[in-house]
Protein backbone atom coordinates (compact mmCIF):
# COMPACT_ATOMS: atom_id res chain seq x y z
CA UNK A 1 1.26 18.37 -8.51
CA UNK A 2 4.00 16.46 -10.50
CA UNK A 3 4.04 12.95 -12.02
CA UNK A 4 7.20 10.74 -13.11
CA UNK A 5 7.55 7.85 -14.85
CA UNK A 6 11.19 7.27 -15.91
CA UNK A 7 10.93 3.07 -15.84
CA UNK A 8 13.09 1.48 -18.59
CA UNK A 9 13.89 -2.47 -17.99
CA UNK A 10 13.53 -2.65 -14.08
CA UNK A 11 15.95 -5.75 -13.52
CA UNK A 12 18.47 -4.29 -15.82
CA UNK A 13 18.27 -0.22 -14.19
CA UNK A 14 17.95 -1.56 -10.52
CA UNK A 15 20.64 -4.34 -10.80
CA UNK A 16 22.47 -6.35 -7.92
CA UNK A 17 20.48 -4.87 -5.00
CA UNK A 18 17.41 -4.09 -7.17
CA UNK A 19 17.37 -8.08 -7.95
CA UNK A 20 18.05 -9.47 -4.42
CA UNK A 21 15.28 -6.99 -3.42
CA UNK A 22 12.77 -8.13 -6.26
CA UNK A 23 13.67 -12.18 -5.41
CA UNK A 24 14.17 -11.55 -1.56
CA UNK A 25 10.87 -9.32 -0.30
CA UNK A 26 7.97 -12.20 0.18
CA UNK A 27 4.24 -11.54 -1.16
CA UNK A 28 4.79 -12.35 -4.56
CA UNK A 29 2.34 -14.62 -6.29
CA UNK A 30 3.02 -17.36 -8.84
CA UNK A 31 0.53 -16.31 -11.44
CA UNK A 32 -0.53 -12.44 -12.50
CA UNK A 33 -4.39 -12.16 -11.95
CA UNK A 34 -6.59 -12.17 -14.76
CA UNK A 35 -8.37 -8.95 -14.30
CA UNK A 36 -6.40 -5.31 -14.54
CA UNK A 37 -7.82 -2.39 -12.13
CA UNK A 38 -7.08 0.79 -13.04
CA UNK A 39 -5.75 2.72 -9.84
CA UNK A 40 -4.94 6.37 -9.59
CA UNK A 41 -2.08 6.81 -6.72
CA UNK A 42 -1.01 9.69 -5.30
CA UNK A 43 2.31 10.83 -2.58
CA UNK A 44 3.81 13.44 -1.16
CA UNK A 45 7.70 13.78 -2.50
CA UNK A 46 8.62 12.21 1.07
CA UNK A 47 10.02 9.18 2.65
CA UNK A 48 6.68 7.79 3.19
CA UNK A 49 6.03 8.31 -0.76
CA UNK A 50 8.88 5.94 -1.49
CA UNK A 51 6.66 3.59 -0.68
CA UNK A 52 4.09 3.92 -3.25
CA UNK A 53 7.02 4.61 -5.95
CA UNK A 54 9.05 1.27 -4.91
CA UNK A 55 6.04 -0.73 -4.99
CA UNK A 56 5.04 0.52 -8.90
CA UNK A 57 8.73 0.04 -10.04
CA UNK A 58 9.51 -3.29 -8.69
CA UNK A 59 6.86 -4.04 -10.44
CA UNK A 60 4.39 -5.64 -7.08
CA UNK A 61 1.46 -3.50 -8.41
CA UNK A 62 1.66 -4.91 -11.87
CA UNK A 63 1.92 -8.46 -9.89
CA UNK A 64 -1.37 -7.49 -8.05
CA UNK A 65 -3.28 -7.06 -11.17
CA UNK A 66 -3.03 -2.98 -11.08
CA UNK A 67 -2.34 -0.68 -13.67
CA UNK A 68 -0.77 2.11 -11.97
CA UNK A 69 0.25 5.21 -14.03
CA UNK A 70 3.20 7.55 -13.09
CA UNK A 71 2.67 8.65 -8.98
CA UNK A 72 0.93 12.14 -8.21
CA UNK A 73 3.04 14.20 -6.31
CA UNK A 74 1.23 16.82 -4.37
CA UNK A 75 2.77 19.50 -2.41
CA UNK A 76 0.98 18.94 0.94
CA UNK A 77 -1.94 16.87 2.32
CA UNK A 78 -4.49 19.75 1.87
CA UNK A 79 -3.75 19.76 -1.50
CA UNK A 80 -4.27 16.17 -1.74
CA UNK A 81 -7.38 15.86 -0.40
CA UNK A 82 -8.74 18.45 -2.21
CA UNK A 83 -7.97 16.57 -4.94
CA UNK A 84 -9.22 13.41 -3.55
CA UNK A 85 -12.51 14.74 -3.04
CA UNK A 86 -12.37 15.69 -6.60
CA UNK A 87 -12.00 11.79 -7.50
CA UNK A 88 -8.71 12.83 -9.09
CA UNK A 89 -6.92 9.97 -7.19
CA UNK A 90 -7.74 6.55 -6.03
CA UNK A 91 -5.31 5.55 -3.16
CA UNK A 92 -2.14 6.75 -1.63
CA UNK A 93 -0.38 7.81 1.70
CA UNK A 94 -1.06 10.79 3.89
CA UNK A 95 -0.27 12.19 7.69
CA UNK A 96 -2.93 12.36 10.59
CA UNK A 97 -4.22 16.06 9.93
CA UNK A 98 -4.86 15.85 6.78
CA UNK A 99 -6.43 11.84 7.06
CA UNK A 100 -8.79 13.11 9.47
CA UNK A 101 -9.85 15.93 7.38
CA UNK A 102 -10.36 13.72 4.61
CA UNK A 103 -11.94 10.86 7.00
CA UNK A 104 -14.63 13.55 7.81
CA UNK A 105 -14.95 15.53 4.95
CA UNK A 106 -15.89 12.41 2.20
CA UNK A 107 -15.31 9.35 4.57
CA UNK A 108 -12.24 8.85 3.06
CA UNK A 109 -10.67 5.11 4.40
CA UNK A 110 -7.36 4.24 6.40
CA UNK A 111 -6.72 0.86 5.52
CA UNK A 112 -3.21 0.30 6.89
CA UNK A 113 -0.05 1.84 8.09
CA UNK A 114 2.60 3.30 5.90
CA UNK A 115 4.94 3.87 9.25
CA UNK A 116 5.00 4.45 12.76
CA UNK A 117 6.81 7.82 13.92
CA UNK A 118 9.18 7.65 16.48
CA UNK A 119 11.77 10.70 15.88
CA UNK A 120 10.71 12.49 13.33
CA UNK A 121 9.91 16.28 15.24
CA UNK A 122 11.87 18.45 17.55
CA UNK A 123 10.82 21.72 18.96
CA UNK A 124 14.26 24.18 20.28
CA UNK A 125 14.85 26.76 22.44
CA UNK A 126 17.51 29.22 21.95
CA UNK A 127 20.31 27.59 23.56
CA UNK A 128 21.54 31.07 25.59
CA UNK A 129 18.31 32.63 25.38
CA UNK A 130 17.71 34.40 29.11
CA UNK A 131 15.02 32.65 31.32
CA UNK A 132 14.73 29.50 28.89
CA UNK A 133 16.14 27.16 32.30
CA UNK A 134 12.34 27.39 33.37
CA UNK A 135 10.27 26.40 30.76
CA UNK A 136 7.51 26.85 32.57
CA UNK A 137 7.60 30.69 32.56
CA UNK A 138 9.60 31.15 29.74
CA UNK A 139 7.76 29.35 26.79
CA UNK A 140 4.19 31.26 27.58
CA UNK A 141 4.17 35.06 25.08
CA UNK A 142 6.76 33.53 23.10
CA UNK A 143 6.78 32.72 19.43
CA UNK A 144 7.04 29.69 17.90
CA UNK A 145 8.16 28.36 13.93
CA UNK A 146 6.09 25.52 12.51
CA UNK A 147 3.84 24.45 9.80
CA UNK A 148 0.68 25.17 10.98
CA UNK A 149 -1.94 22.73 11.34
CA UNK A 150 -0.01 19.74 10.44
CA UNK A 151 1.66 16.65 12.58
CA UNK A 152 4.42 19.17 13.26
CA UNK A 153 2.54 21.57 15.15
CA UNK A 154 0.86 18.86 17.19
CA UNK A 155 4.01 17.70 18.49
CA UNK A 156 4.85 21.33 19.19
CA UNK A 157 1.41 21.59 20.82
CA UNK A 158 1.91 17.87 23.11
CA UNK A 159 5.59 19.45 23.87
CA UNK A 160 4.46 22.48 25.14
CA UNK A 161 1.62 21.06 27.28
CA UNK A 162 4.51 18.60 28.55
CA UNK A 163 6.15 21.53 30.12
CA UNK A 164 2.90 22.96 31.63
CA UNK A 165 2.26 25.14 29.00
CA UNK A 166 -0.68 26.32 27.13
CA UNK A 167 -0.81 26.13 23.52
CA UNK A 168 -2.86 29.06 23.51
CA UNK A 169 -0.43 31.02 25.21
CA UNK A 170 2.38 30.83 22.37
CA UNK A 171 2.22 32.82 19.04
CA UNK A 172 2.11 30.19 16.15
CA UNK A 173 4.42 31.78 13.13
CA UNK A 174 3.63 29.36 9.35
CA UNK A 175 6.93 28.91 7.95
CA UNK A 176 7.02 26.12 5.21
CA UNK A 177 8.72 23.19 6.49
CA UNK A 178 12.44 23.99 4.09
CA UNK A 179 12.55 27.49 5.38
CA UNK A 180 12.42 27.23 9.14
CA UNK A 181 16.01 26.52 9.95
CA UNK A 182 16.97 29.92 7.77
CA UNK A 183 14.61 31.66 9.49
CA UNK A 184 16.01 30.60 12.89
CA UNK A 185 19.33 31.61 11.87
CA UNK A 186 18.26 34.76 10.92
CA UNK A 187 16.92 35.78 14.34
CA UNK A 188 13.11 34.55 14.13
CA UNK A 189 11.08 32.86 16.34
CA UNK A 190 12.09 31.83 20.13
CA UNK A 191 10.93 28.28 19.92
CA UNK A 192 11.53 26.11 16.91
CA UNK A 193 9.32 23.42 15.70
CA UNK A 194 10.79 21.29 12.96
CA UNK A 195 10.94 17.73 11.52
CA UNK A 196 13.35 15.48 9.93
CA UNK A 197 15.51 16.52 7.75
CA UNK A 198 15.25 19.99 8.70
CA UNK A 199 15.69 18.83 12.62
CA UNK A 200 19.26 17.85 11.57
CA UNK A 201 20.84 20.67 10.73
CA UNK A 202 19.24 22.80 13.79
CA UNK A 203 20.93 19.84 15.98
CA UNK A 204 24.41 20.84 14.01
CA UNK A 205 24.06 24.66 14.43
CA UNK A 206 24.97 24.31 18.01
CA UNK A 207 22.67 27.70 18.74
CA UNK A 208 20.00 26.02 19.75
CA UNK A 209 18.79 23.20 23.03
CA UNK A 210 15.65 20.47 22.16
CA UNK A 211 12.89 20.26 24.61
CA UNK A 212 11.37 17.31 22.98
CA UNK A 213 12.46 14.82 20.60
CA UNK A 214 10.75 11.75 20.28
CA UNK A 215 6.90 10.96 20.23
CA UNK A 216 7.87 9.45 23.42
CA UNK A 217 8.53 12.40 25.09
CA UNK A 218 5.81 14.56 23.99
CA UNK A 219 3.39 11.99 24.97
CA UNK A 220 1.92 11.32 21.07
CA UNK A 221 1.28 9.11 18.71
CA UNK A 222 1.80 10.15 14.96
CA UNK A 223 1.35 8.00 11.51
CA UNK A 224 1.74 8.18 8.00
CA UNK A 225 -1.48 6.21 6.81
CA UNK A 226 -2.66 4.25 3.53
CA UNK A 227 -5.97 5.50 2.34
CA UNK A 228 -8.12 5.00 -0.56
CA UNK A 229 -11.19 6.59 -1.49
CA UNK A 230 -14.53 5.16 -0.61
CA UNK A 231 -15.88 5.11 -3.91
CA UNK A 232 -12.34 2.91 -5.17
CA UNK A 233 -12.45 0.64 -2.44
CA UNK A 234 -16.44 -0.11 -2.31
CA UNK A 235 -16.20 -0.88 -6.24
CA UNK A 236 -12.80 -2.35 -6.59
CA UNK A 237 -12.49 -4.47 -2.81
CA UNK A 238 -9.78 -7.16 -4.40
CA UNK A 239 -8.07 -4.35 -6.39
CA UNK A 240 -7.89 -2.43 -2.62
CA UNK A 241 -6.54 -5.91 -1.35
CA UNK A 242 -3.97 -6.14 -3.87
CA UNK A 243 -2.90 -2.43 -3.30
CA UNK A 244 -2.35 -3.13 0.06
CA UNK A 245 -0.42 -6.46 -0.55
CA UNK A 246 2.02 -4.45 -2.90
CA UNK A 247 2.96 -1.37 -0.71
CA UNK A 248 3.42 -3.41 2.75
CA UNK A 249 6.09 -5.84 0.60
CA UNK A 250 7.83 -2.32 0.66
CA UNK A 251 7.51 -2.26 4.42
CA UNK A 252 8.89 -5.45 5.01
CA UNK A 253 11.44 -4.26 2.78
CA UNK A 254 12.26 -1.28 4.80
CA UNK A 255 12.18 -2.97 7.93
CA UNK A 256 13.99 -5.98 6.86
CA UNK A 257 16.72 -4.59 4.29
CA UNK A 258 16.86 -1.39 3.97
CA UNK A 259 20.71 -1.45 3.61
CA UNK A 260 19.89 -2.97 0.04
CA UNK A 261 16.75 -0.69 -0.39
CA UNK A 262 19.13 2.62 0.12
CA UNK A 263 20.21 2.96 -3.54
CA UNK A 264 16.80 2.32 -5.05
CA UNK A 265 15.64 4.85 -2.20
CA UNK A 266 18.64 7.56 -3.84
CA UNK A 267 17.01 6.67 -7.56
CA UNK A 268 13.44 7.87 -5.54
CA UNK A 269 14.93 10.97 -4.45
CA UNK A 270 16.27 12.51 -7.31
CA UNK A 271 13.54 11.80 -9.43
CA UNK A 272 11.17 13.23 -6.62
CA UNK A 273 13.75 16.37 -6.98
CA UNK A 274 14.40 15.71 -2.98
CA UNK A 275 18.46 16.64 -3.09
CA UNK A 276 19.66 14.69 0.33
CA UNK A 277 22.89 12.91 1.07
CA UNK A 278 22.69 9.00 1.35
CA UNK A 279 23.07 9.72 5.27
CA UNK A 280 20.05 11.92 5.17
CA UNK A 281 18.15 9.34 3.04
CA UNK A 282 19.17 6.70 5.07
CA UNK A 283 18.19 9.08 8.68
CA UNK A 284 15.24 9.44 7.21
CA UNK A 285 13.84 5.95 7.04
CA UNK A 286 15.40 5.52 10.48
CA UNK A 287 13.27 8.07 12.21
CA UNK A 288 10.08 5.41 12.21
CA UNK A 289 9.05 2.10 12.09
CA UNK A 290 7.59 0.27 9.18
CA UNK A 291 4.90 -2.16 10.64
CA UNK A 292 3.92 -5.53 9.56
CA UNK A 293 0.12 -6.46 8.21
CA UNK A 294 0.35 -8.33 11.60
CA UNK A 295 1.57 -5.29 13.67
CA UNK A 296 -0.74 -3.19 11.36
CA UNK A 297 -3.87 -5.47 12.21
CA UNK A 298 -3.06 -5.13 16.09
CA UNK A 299 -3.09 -1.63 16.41
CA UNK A 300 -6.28 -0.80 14.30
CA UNK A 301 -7.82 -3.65 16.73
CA UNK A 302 -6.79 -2.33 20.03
CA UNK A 303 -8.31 0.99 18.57
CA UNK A 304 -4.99 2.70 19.59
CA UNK A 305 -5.03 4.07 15.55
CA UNK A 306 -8.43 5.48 16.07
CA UNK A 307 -7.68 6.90 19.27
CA UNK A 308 -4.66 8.87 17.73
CA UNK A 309 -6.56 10.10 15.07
CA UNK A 310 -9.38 11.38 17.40
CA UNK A 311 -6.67 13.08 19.56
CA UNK A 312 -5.50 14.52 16.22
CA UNK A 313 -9.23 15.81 15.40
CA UNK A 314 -8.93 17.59 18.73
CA UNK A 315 -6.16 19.59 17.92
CA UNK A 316 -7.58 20.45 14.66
CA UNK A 317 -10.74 22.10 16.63
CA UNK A 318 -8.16 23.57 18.70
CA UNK A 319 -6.53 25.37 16.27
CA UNK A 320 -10.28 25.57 14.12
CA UNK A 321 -9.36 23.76 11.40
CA UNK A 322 -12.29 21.23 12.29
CA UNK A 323 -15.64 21.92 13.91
CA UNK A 324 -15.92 19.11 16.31
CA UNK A 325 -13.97 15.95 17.86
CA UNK A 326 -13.96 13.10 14.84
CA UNK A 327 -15.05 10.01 15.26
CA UNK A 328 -12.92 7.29 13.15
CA UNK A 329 -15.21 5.37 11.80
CA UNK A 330 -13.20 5.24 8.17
CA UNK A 331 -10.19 3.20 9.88
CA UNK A 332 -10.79 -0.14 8.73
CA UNK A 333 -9.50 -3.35 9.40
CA UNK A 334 -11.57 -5.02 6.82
CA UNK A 335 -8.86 -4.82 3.95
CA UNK A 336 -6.27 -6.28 5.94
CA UNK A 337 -7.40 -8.90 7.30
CA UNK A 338 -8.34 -9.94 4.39
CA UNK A 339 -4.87 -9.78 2.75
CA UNK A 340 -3.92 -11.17 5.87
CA UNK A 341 -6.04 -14.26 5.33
CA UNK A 342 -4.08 -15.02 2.24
């Protein structure tokens, strides 16, 4: 895990855009709070994390009464909820596998929405590959690239069910996430599973054909989530508000102007030690939607969040990761409705 705190004068590093974005992105209040919360936050090195690291150098956490030291940056979710467990964090941003691992293994709480995916997977065929016409009959024996046990693989695993195939029929190959276009190039694998970036240069290559591309297609619904541990959010409930209030102001922002958000976003990157062009930056934040506290609110009501994370938990016994089928009792409303309220 890796932590970064290269802040200097924040109006003077950030400047023109940096300013319209600090005077321009609502939620601010008039007067700082009297009381200071330590909070512990944690991301992965990802779009989602910019999140967490716009909302501590624009300075909204310090506005919310939180003292938030340099971001955690942990490799993968696993990771992170091990560390979680080990009260080494507070509050953060993670995917649906490892959320519902989390959720089950120390009740750990989803208290809003960091995005909703929309384009973020693909899984390929070998564009000449003999047979691969009929999916049907071709996909089952075959073996596929992915990262096992995360969102990526339950795309693959909706995908392949779209095309009347069992999961269980496929060999599943683990290939970190970096390395699965080179491995594709250099002759492995017969169906690719990828995500965004990765997805882009596979679409480039011209050697291979998508089956699925969108959540849409695959029939799924994915998330990145805001948690926070139990413990944090039972002791420190206005502290949880504020956290809450800080990182959605970045999801307006995204949704709202991310044109001027793109060169803060480049600052995120290279401090992260994430080396993508300003298109792929820019892709990136394109491939999902950044909900509102309203939109938020309405899908943790209509319990289409919990739903998705219980269809999650089934793929995890699936692949036996998990022991049974989850219920999501730790997505919450409570927080947000609260900031909400305000």
């Amino acid at each position: 895990m890796r932590s970064f705190d290269t802040r200097t004068n924040r109006r003077a590093v950030l400047g023109g855009a940096g300013a319209l974005l600090l005077a321009g992105v609502g939620g601010a209040r008039a007067a700082s709070p009297k009381k200071i919360t330590k909070m512990n936050v944690m991301a992965l090195p990802t779009h989602p994390g910019f999140a967490l690291w716009a909302a501590r150098e624009l300075g909204f956490f310090k506005e919310e009464g939180l003292d938030v030291p340099p971001i955690t940056y942990f490799p993968s979710g696993p990771a992170a909820i091990a560390a979680g467990y080990a009260g080494a964090w507070d509050g953060g941003y993670l995917g649906g596998p490892p959320t519902v691992s989390a959720g089950v293994k120390y009740n750990l709480q989803v208290i809003g929405l960091n995005n909703v995916q929309m384009t973020n997977y693909e899984v390929f065929v070998r564009k000449d590959a003999p047979g691969s016409d009929n999916l049907e009959t071709y996909l089952p024996g075959k073996v596929a690239l992915t990262a096992v046990g995360s969102n990526m693989q339950y795309f693959l695993n909706a995908c392949l069910e779209k095309h009347k195939v069992k999961p269980s029929s496929v060999k599943m190959v683990n290939v970190k996430p970096p390395n699965i276009p080179t491995a594709a190039d250099g002759g492995q694998g017969d169906i690719i599973s990828s995500w965004y970036p990765f997805t882009e240069s596979l679409n480039k290559s011209g050697q291979y054909r998508p089956i699925c591309k969108t959540n849409a297609e695959a029939g799924v619904n994915t998330y990145d989530f805001y948690v926070v541990r139990p413990a944090f959010a039972k002791e420190h409930p206005e502290a949880t508000i504020g956290f809450l209030r800080a990182v959605y102001r970045v999801n307006d922002m995204l949704r709202t102007k991310l044109n001027e958000a793109l060169p803060l976003a480049e600052r995120y990157f290279n401090e992260v030690g994430l080396k993508l062009s300003p298109e792929l930056i820019k892709g990136g934040f394109l491939t999902q939607d950044y909900p509102s506290i309203e939109e938020s609110l309405k899908r943790i009501r209509s319990g289409e969040v919990q739903k998705a994370l219980e269809s999650t938990s089934e793929f995890l016994v699936e692949i036996g990761s998990l022991d049974k089928k989850a219920n999501a009792k730790f997505v919450t409303a409570e927080f947000l409705e609260k900031v909400a309220a305000k």
